[in-house]
N, C-alpha and C. Protein backbone atom coordinates (compact mmCIF):
# COMPACT_ATOMS: atom_id res chain seq x y z
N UNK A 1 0.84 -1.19 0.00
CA UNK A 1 0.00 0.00 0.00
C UNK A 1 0.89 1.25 0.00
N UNK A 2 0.33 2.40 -0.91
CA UNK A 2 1.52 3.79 -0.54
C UNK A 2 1.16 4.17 0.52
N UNK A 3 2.06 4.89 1.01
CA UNK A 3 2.06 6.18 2.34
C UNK A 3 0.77 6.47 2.50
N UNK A 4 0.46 7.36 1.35
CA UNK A 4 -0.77 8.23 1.46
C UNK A 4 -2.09 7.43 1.91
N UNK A 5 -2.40 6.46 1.43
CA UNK A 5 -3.24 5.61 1.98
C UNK A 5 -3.01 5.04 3.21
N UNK A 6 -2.28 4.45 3.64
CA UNK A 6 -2.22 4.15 5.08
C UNK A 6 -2.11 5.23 6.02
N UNK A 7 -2.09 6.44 5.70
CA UNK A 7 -2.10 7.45 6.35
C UNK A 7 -3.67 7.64 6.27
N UNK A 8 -4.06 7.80 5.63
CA UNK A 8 -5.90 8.26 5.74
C UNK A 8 -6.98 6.53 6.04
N UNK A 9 -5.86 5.87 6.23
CA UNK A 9 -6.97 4.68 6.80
C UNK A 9 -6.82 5.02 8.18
N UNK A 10 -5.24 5.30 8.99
CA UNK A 10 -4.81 5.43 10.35
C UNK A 10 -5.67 6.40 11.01
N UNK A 11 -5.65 7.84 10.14
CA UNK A 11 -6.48 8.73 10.19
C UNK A 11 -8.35 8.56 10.44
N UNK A 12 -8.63 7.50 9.75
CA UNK A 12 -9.94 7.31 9.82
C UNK A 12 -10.00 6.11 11.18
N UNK A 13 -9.13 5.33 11.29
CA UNK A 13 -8.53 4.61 12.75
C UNK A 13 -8.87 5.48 13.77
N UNK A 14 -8.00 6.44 13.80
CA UNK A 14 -8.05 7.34 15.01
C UNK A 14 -9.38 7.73 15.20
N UNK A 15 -9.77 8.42 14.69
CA UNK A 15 -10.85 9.69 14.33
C UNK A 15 -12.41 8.23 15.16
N UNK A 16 -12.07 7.24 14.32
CA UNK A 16 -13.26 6.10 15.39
C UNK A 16 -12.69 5.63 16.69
N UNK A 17 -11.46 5.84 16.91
CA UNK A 17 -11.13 4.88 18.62
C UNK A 17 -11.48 6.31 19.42
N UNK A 18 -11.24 7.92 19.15
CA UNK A 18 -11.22 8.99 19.52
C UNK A 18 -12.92 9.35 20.21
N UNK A 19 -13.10 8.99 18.83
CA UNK A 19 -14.85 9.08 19.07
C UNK A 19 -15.35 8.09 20.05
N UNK A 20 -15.07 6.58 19.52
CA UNK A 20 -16.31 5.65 20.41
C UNK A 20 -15.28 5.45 21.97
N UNK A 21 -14.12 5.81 22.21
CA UNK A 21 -13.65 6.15 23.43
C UNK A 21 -13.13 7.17 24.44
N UNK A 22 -13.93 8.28 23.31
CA UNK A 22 -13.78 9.97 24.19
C UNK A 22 -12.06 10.38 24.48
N UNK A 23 -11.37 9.59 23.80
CA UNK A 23 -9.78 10.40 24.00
C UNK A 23 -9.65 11.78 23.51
N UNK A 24 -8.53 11.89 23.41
CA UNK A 24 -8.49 13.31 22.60
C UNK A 24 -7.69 12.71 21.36
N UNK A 25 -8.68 13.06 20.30
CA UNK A 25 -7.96 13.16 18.89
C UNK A 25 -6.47 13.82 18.54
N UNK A 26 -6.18 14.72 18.90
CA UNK A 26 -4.92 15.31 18.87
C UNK A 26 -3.88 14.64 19.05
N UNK A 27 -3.72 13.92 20.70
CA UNK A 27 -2.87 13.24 20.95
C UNK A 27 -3.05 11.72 20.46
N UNK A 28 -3.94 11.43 20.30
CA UNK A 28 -4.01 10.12 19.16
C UNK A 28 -3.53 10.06 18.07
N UNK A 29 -3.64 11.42 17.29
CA UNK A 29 -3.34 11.25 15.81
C UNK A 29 -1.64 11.81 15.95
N UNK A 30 -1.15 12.54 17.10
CA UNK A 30 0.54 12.62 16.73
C UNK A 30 1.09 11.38 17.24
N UNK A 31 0.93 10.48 17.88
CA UNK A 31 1.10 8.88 18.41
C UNK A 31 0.84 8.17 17.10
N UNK A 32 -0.14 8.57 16.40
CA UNK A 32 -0.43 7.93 15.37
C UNK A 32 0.85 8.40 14.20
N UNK A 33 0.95 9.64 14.01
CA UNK A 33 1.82 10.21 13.21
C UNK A 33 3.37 9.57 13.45
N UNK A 34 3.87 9.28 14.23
CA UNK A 34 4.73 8.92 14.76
C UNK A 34 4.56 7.25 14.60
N UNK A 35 3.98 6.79 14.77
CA UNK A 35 4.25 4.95 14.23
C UNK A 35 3.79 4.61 12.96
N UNK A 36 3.05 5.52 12.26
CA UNK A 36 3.28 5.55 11.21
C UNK A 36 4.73 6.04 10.42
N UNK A 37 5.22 6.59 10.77
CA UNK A 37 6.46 7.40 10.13
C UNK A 37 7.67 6.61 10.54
N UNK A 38 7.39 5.80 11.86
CA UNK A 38 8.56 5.23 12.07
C UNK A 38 7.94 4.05 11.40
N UNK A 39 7.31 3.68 11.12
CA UNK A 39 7.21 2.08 10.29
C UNK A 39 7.15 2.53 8.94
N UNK A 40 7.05 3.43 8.45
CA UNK A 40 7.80 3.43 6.83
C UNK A 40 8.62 4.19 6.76
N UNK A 41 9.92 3.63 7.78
CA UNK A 41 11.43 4.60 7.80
C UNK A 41 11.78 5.83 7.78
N UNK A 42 10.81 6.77 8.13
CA UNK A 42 11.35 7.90 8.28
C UNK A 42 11.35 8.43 9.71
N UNK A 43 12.14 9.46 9.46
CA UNK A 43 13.53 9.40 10.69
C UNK A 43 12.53 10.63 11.50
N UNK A 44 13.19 10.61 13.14
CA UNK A 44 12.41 11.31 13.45
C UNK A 44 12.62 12.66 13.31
N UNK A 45 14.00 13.16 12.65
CA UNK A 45 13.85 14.67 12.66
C UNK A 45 13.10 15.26 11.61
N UNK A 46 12.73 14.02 10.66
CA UNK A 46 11.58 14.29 9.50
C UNK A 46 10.19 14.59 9.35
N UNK A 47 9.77 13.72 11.32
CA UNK A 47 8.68 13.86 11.39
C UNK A 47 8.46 14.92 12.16
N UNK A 48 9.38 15.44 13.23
CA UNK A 48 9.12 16.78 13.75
C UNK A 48 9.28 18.10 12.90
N UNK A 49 9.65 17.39 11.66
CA UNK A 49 10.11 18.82 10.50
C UNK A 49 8.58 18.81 9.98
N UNK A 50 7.60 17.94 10.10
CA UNK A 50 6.11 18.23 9.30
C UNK A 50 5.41 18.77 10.79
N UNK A 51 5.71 18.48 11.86
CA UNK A 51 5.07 19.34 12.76
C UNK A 51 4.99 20.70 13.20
N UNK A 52 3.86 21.64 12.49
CA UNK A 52 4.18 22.83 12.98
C UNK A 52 4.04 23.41 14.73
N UNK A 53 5.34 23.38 15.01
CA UNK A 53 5.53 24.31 16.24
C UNK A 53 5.08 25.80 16.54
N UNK A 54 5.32 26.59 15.89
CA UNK A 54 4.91 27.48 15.99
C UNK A 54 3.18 27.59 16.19
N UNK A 55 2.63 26.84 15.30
CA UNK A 55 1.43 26.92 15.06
C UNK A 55 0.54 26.54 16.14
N UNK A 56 1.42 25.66 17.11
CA UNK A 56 0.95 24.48 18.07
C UNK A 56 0.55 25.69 18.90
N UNK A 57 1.92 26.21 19.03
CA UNK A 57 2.26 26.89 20.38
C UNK A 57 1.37 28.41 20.25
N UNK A 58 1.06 29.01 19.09
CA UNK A 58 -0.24 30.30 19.22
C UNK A 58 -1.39 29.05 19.61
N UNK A 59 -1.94 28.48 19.12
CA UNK A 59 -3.24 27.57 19.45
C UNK A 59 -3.71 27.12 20.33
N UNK A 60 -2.43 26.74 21.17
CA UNK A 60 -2.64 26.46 22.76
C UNK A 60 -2.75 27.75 22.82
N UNK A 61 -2.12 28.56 22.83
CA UNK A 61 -2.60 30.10 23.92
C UNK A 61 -3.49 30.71 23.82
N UNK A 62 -4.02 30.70 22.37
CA UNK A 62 -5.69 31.25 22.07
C UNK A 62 -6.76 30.44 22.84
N UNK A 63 -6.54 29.44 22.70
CA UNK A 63 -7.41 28.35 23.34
C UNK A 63 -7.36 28.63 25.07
N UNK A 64 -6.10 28.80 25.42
CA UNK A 64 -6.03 29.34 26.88
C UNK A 64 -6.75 30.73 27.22
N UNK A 65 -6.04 31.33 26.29
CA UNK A 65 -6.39 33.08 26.62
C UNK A 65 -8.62 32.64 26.21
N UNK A 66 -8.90 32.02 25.29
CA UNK A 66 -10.41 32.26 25.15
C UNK A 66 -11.23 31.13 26.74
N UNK A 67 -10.20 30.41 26.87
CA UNK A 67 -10.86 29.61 28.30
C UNK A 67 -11.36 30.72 29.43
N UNK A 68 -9.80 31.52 29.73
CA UNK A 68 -9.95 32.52 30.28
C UNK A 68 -11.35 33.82 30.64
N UNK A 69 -11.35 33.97 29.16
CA UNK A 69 -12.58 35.09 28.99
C UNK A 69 -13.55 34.29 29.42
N UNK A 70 -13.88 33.43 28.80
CA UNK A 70 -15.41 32.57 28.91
C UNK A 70 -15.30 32.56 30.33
N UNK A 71 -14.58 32.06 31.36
CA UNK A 71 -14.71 31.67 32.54
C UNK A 71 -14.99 33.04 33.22
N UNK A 72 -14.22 34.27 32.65
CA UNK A 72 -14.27 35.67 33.60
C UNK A 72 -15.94 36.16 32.96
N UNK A 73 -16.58 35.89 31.89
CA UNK A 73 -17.95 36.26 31.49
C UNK A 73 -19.22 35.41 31.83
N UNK A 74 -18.86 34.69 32.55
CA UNK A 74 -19.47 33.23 33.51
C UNK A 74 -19.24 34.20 34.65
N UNK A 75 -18.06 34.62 35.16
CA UNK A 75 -18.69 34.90 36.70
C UNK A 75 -17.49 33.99 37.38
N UNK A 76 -16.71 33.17 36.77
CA UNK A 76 -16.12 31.69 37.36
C UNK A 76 -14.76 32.19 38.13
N UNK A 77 -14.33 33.13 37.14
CA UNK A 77 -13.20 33.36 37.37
C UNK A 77 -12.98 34.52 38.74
N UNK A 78 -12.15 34.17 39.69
CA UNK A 78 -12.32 34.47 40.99
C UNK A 78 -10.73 34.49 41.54
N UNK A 79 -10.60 35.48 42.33
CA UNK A 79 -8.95 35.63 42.52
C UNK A 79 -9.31 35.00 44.13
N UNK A 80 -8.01 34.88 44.57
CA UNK A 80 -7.95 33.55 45.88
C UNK A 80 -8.26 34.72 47.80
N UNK A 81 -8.57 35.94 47.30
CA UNK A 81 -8.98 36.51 47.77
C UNK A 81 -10.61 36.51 48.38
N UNK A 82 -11.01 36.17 47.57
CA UNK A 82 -12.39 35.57 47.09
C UNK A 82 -12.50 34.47 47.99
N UNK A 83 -11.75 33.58 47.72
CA UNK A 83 -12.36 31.84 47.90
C UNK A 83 -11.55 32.02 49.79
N UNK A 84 -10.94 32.84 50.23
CA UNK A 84 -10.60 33.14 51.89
C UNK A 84 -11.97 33.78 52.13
N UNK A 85 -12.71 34.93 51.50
CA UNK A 85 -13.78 35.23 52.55
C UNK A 85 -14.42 34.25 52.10
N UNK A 86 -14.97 33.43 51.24
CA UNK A 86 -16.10 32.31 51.29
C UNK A 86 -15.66 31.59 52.43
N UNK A 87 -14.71 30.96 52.50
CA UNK A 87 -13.94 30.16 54.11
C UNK A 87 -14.74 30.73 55.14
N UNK A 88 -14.30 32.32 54.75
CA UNK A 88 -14.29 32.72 56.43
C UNK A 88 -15.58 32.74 56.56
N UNK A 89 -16.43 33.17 55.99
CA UNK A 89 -18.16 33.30 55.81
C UNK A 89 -18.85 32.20 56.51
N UNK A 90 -18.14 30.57 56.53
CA UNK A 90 -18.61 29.24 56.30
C UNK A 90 -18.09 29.42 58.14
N UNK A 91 -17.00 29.46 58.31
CA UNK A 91 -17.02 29.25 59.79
C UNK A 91 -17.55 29.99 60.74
N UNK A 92 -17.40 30.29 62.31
CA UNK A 92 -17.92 30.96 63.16
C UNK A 92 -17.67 32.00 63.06
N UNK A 93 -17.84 33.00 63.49
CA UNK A 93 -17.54 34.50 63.57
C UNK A 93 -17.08 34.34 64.62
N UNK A 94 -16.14 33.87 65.64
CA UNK A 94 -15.33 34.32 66.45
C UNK A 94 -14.14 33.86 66.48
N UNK A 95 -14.17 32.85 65.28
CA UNK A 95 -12.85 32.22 65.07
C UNK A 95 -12.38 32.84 63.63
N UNK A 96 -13.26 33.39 62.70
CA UNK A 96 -12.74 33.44 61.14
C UNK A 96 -11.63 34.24 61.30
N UNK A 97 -10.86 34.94 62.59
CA UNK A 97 -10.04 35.46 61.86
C UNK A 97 -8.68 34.97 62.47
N UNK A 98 -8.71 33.74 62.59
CA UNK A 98 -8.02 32.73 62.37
C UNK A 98 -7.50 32.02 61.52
N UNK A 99 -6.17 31.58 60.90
CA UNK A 99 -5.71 31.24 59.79
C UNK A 99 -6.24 29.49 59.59
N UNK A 100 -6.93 29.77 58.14
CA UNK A 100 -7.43 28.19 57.80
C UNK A 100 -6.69 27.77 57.92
């Protein structure tokens, strides 16, 4: 079989173990990328040369930086200032100002 085809069967592999067992596709398919590439001999600085880094690394941070917002427009997001008076609120009033 060529490359290209065993690459989009692996691909269609993943994409069903991902699904009917809730992993994360991402890290399935570079595990996947990787035994594929090492079982038709290519080397690994070949396969980190098709991985874009750069690209990885804005994507995680958008994805971080938009977690962020959503959680601060929810209400979720709460500095640790916060979560000491909920403490203190929960215990007695003659002890809260006592260190948890």
């Amino acid at each position: 079989m060529s490359d290209e085809l065993v690459s989009i069967l692996v691909l269609v592999a993943v994409f069903g173990v991902a699904t009917a067992l809730g992993i994360n596709m991402g890290i399935l398919g570079i595990v996947a990328a990787f035994a594929v590439g090492t079982a038709r001999g290519v080397s690994e600085d070949d396969i980190f040369a098709g991985f874009p880094g750069d690209l990885f690394v804005i994507l995680v941070g958008v994805t971080f930086l938009f977690a962020i917002a959503s959680n601060v427009r929810r209400g979720r997001a709460r500095g640790g200032g916060d979560r000491g008076a909920d403490r203190a609120r929960l215990r007695d009033p003659l002890t809260a100002s006592t260190p948890c």
